[in-house]
Protein backbone atom coordinates (compact mmCIF):
# COMPACT_ATOMS: atom_id res chain seq x y z
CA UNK A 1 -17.11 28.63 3.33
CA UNK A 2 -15.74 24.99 2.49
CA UNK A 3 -12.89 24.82 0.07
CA UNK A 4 -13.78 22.13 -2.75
CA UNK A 5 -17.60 23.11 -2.57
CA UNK A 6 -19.16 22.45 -6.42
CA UNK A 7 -21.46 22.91 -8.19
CA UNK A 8 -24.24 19.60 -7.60
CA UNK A 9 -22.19 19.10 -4.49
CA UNK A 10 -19.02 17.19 -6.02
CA UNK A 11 -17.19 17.94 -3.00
CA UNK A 12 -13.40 16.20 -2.36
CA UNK A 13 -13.26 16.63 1.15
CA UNK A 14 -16.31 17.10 2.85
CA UNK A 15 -19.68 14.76 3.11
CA UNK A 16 -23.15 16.56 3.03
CA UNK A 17 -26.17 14.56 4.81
CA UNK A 18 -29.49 16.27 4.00
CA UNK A 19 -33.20 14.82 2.88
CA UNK A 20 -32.25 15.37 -0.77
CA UNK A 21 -28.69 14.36 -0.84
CA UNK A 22 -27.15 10.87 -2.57
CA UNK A 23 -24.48 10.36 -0.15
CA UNK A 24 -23.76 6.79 -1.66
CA UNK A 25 -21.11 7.82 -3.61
CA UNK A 26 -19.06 9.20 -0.51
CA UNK A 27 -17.15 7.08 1.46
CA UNK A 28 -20.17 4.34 1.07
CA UNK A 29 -22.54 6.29 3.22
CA UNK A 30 -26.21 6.74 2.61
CA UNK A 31 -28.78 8.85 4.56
CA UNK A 32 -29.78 6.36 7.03
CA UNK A 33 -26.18 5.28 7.67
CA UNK A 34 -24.47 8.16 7.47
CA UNK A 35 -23.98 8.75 11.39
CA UNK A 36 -22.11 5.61 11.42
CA UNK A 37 -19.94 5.81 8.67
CA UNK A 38 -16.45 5.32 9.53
CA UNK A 39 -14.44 6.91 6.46
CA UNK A 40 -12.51 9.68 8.79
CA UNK A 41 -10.96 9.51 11.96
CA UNK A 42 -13.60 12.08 13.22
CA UNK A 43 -16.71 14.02 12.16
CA UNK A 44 -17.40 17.88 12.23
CA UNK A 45 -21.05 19.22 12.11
CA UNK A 46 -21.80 22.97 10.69
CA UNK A 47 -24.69 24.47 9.09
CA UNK A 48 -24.34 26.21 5.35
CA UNK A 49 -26.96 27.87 3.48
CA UNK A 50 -26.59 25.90 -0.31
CA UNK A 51 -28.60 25.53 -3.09
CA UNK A 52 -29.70 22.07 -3.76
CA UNK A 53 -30.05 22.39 -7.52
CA UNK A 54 -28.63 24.46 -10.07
CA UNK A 55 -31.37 26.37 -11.07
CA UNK A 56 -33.04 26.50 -7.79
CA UNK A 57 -32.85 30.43 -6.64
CA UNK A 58 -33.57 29.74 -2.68
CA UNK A 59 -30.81 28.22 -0.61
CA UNK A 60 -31.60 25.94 1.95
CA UNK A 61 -29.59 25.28 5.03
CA UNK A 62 -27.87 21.59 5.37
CA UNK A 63 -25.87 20.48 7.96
CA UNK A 64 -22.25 19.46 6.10
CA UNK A 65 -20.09 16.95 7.44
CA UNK A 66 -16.38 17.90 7.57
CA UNK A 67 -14.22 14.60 7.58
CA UNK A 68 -11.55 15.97 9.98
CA UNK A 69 -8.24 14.08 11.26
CA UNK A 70 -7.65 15.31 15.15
CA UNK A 71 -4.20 16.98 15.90
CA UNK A 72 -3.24 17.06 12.13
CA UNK A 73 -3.83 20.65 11.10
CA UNK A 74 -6.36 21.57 8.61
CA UNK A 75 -4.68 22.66 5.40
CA UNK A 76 -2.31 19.44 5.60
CA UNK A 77 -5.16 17.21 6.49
CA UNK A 78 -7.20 18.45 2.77
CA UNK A 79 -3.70 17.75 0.97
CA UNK A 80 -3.68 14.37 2.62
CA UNK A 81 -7.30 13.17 1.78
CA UNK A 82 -7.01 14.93 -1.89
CA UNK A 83 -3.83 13.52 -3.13
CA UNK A 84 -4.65 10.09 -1.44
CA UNK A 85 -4.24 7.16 -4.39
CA UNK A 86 -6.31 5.07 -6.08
CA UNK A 87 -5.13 1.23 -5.95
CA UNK A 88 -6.16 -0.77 -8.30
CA UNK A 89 -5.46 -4.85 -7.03
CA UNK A 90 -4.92 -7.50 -9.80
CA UNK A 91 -8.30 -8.95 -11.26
CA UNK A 92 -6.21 -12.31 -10.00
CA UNK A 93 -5.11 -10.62 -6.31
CA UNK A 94 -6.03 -13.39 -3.68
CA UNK A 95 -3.66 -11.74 -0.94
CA UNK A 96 -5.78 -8.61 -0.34
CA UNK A 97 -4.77 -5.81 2.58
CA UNK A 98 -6.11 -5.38 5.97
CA UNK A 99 -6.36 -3.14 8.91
CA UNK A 100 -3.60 -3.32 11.31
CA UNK A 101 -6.09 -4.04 14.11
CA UNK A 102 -7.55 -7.24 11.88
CA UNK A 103 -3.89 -8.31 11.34
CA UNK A 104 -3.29 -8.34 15.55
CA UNK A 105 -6.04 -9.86 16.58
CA UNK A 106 -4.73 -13.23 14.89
CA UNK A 107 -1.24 -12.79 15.73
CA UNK A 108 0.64 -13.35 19.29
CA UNK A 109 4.07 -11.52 20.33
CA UNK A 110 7.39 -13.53 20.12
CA UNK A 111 10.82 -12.40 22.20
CA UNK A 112 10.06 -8.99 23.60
CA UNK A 113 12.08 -9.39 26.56
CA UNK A 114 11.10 -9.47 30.33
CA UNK A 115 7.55 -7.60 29.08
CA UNK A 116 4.17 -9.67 29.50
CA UNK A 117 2.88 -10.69 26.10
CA UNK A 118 -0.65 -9.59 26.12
CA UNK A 119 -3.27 -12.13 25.36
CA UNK A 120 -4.97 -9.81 22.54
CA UNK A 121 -3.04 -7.34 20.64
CA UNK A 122 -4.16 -3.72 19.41
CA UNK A 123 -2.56 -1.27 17.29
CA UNK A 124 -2.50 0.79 21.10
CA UNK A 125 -0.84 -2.10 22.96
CA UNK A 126 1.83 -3.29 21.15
CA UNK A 127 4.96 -2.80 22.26
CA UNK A 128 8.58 -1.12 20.98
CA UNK A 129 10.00 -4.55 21.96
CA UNK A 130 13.29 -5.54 19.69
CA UNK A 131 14.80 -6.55 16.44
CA UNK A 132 14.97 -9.23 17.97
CA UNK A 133 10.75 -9.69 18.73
CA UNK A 134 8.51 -10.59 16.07
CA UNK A 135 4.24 -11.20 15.77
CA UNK A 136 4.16 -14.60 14.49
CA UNK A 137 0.31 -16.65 13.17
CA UNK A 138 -1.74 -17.43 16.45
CA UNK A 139 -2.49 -21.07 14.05
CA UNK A 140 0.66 -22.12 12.54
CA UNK A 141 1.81 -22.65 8.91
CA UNK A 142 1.96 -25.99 8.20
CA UNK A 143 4.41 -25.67 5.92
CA UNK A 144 7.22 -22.85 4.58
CA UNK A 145 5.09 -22.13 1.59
CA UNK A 146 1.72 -22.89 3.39
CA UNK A 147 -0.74 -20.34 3.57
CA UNK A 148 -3.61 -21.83 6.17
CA UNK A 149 -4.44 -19.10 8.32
CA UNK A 150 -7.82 -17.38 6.39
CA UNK A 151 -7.23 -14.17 7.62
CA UNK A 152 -4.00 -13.88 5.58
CA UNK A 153 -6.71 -13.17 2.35
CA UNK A 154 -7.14 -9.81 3.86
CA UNK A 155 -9.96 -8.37 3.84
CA UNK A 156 -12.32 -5.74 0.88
CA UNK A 157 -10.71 -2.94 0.51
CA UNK A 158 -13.08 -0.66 1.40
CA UNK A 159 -13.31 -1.87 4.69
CA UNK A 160 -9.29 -1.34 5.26
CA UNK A 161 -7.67 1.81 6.85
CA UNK A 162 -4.78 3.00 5.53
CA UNK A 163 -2.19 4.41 7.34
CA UNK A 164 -0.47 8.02 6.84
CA UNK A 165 2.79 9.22 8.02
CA UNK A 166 3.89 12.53 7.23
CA UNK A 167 6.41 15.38 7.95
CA UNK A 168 7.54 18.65 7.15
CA UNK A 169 11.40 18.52 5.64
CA UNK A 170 13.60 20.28 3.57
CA UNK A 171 11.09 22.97 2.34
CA UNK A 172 8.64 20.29 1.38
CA UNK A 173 5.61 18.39 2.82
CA UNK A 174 6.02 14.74 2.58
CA UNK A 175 3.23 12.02 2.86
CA UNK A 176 3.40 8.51 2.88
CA UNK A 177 0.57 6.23 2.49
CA UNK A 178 1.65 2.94 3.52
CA UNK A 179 -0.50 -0.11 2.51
CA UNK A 180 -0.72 -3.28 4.37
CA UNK A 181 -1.08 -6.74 3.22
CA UNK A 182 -1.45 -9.69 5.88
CA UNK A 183 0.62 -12.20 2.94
CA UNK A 184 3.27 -11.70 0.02
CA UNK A 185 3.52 -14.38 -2.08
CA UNK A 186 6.69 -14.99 -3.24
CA UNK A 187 7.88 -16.24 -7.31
CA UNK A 188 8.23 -19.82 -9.09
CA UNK A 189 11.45 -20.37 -9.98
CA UNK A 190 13.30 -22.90 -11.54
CA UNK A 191 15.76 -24.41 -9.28
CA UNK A 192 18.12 -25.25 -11.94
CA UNK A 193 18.52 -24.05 -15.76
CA UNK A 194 16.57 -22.17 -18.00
CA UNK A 195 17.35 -23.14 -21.46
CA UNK A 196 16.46 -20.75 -23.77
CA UNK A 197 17.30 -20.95 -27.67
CA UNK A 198 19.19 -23.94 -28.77
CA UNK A 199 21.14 -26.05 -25.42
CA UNK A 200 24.71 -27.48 -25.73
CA UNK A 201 25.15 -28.98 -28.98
CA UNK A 202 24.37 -25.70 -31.00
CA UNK A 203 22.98 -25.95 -34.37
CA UNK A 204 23.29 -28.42 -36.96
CA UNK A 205 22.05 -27.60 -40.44
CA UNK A 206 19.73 -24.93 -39.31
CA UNK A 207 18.31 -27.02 -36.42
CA UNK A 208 18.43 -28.23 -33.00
CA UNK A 209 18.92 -31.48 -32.33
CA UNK A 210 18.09 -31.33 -28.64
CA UNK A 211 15.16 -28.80 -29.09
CA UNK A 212 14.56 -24.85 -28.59
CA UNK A 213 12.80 -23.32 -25.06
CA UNK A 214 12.76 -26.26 -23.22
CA UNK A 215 12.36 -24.62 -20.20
CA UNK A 216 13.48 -25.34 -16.86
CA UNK A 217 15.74 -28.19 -16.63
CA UNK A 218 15.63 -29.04 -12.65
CA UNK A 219 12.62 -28.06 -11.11
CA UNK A 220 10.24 -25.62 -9.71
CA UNK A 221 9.70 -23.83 -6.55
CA UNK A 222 8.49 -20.83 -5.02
CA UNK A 223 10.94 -19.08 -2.59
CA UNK A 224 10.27 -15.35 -1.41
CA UNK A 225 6.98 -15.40 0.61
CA UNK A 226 6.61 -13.67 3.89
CA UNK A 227 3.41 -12.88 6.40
CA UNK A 228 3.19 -9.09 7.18
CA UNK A 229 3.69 -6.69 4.17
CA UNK A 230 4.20 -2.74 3.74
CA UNK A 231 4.38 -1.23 0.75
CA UNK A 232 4.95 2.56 0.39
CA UNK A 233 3.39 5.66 -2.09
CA UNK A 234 4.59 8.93 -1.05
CA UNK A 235 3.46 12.14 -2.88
CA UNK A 236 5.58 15.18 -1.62
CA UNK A 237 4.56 19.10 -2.26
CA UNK A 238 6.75 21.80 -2.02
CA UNK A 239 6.48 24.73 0.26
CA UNK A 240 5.74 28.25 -1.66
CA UNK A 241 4.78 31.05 0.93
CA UNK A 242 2.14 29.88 3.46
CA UNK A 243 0.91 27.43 1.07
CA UNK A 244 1.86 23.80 -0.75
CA UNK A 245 1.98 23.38 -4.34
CA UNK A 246 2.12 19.61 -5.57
CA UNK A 247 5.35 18.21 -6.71
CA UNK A 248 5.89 14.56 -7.16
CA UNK A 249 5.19 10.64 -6.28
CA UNK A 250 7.09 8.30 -5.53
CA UNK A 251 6.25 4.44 -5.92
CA UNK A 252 8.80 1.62 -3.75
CA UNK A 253 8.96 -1.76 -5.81
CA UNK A 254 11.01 -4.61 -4.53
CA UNK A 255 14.18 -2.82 -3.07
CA UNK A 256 15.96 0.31 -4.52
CA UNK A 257 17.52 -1.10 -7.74
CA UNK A 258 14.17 -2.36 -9.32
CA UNK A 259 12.51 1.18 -7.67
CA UNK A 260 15.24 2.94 -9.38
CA UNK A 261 14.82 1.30 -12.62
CA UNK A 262 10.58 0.83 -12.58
CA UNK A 263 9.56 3.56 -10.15
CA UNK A 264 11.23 6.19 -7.90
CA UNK A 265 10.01 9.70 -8.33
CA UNK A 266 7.66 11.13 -10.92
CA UNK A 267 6.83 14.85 -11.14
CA UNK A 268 4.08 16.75 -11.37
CA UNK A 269 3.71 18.15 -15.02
CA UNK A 270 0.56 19.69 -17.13
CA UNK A 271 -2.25 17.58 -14.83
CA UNK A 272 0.03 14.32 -14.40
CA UNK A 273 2.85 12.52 -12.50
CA UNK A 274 5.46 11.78 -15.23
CA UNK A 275 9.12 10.40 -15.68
CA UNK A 276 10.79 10.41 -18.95
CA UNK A 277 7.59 8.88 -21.25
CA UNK A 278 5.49 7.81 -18.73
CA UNK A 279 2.42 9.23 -17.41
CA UNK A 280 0.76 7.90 -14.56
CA UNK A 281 -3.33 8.19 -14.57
CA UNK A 282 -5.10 10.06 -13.10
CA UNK A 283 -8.62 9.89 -10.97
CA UNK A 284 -10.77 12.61 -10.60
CA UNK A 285 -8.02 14.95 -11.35
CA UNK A 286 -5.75 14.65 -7.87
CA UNK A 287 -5.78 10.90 -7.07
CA UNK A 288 -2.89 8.79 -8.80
CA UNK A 289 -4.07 5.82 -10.47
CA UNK A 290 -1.22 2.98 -8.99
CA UNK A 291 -1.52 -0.93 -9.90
CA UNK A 292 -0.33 -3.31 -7.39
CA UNK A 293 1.02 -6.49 -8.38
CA UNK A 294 -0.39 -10.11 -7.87
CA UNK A 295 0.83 -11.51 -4.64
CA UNK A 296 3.87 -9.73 -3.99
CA UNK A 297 1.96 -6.06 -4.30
CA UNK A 298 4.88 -4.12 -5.80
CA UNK A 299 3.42 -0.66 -6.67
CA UNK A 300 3.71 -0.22 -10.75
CA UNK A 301 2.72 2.82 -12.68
CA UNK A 302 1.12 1.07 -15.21
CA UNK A 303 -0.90 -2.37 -16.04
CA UNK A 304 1.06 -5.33 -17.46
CA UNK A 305 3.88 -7.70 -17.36
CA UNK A 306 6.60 -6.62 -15.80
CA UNK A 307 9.83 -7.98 -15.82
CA UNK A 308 11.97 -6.86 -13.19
CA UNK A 309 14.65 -9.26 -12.89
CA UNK A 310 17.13 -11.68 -14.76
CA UNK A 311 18.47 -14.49 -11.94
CA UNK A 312 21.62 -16.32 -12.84
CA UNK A 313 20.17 -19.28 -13.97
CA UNK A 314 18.05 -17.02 -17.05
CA UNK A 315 14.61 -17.72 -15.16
CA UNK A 316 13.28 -13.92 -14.51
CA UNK A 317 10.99 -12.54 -11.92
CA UNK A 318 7.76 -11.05 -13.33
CA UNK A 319 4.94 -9.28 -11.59
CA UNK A 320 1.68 -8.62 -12.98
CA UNK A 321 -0.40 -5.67 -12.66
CA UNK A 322 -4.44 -5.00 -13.93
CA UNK A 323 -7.53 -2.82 -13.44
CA UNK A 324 -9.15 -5.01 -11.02
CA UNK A 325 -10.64 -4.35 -7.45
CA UNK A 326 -10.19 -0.79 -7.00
CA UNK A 327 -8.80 0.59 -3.65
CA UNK A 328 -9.86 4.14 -3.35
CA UNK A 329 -7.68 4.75 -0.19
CA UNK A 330 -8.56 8.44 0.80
CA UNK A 331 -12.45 6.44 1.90
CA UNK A 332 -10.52 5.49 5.47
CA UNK A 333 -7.19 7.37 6.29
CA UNK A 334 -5.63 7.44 9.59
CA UNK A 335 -2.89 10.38 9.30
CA UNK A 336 0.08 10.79 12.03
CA UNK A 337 2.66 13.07 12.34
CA UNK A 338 6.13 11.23 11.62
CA UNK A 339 8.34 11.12 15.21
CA UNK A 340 11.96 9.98 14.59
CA UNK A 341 11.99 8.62 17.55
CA UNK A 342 9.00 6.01 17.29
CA UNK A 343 7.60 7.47 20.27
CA UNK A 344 3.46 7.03 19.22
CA UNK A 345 0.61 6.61 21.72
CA UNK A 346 -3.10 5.77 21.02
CA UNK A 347 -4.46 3.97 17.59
CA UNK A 348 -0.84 4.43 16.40
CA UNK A 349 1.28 3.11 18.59
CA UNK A 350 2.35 0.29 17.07
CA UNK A 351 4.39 2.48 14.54
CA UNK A 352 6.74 2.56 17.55
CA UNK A 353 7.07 -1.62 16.99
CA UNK A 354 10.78 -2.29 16.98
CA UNK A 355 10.49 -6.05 15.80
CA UNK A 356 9.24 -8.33 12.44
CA UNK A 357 5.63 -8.25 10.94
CA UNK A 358 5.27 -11.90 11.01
CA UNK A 359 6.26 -15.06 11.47
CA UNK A 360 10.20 -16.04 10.94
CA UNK A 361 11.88 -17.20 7.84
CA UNK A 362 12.16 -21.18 7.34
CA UNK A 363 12.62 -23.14 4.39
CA UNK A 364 16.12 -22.03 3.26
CA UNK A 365 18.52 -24.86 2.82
CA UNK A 366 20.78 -25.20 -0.17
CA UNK A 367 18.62 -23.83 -2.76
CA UNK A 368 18.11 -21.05 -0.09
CA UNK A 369 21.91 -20.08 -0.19
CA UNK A 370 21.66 -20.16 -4.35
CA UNK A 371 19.59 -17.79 -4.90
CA UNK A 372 19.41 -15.85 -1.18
CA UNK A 373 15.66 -16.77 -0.77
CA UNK A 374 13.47 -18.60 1.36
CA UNK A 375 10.82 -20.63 0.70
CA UNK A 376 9.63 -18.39 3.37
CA UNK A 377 11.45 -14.84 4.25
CA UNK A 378 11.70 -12.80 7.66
CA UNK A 379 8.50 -10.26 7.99
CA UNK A 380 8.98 -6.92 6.98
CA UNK A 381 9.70 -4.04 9.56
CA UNK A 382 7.93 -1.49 10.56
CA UNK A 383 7.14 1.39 8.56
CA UNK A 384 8.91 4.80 9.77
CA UNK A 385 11.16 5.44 6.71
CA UNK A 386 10.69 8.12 3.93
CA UNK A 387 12.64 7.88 0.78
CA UNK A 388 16.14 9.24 -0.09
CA UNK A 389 15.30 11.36 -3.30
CA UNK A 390 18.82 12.26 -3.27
CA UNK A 391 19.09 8.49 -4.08
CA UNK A 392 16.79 8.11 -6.46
């Protein structure tokens, strides 16, 4: 028997192809497609005997499709597809994500040493390399803040793997679904001074002579972008027996301190994820419901505005999170077993990539060295990193 088999067939991890089966609702697949469907790493075939209506007393025997994940054991792999978020992009989201493989193909290797560069990459040829070696646009920005290349749009979501790492550690089971974007966009900012309330002269009789909320004085920019972009939910469940009870999430926004302060963990309590007042949705009772931000694709709890930092100058960093496209990720996972040591082979070895997701910072200057930004920032690293709860 299949664990998760329901009544009318509502099944979470299996898909069931038979002459009176909808299969549209799974994974996109339909009964003359289903064969080609390409929602699991790999397909298993066995017969059940099943009742194709409620109130129909004579089972008939279907063949079920088990999505399976090779070398990633059973009971882990059902926790992995269950628990699997649901993304929702801003209505407003230009930047969507991509496959790895999508991202390559447009890319060329930079400073990996005496190796040959090969003239197409794949997620199974790229290299360990360096810090020191980065993938940098195969057609070139044309300027810091330039965003030419198409293929930096990403593509629909449901046509996007996402990649899984997890590990056994410290009496728990940790997974981490890490997203990737081909572009973050980075903030307008004033390069200059915010004035906010009444500037320099104060008030005089109740009003200000040289006006309230102008703005910025100086000018505006945008500083923070960078090509290649991983972005990190990890759900963790705790080890009881032979089995795994859920525990918590955990959502990475924009460094530790704004994690620490927005995100971080959030426990598992009466059907929900929740720290101090907040509740995170959820989607058919095991999927999280996270919103990722506009451009820069911070993962946020919760739709809105959220401020998330004051700069110097009083101009503030804001990201913006809403109900639009949604990303149900658990459609196309690709599941690995974390190796400290980086040492992948096949589809994944490029988690073994030592170097930058994109192309190199430029556009720094003196307004660079003001507020530590670029107009465009180094590429992100490689993903291999769970976080510290002890931290957070």
């Amino acid at each position: 028997m299949i664990e998760g088999f329901l009544r009318g067939f509502q099944i979470s991890h299996c898909r069931i192809f038979g002459d009176n089966v909808d299969n549209s609702k799974y994974c996109g697949c339909t009964k003359n497609n289903f064969p080609h469907c390409n929602c699991c790493s790999d397909f298993k075939e066995v017969s059940y005997k099943v009742l194709l209506k409620e109130n129909t007393a004579v089972p008939q025997t279907l063949p079920i499709m088990i999505c399976t994940y090779p070398a990633v054991p059973h009971k882990i792999a059902r926790l992995i597809h269950n628990w699997a978020p649901l993304i929702k992009l801003d209505q407003n989201e230009v930047w969507r994500p991509s496959g790895v493989e999508h991202f390559l193909s447009n890319t060329k290797l930079k400073g990996c040493g005496q190796k040959p560069e090969p003239s197409s990459l794949t997620s199974s040829n790229l290299e360990r390399c360096n810090a020191n070696s980065y993938l940098t646009t195969k057609e070139s920005l044309s300027c810091p803040s330039c965003n030419d290349p198409v293929f930096l749009r990403g593509q629909h979501p449901r046509n996007v793997p996402l990649n899984v790492i997890y590990r056994e550690h410290k009496n728990f089971l940790e997974v981490a679904y890490w997203t990737f974007f081909p572009y973050n966009r980075g903030k307008r900012v004033c390069f200059g001074y915010v004035q906010k309330g009444c500037f320099l002269l104060g008030r005089i009789w109740g009003r200000c002579p040289c006006g309230e909320n102008l703005g910025c004085i100086g000018e505006y920019s945008t500083f923070g972008h960078h090509v290649g972009d991983w972005e990190r939910i990890t759900v963790r469940f705790r080890k009881v027996s032979n089995d795994y009870q859920i525990y918590s999430i955990h959502l990475s926004i924009h460094g530790i301190d704004v994690t620490n302060k927005f995100g971080g963990e959030f426990l598992w309590q009466d059907g929900h994820f929740k720290k101090r007042d907040q509740a995170i949705a959820m989607y058919g009772g095991t999927h999280a419901v996270i919103y990722s931000s506009e451009g820069s694709h911070g993962m946020w709890p919760s739709a809105g505005r959220h401020e998330y930092k004051v700069l110097p100058n009083g101009d503030t960093l804001v990201d913006y999170t809403s109900s639009g496209l949604s990303w149900y990720t658990w459609e196309r996972l690709k599941p690995v077993q974390y190796d400290p040591r980086g040492q992948y082979s096949g589809e994944f070895k490029f988690l073994g990539f030592k170097g930058r997701w994109g192309n190199r910072k430029q556009g720094c200057g003196i307004v660079g060295m003001v507020i530590g930004e670029c107009q465009l920032n180094n590429a992100p690293e490689t993903p291999s990193s769970f976080p510290n709860y002890h931290t957070y």
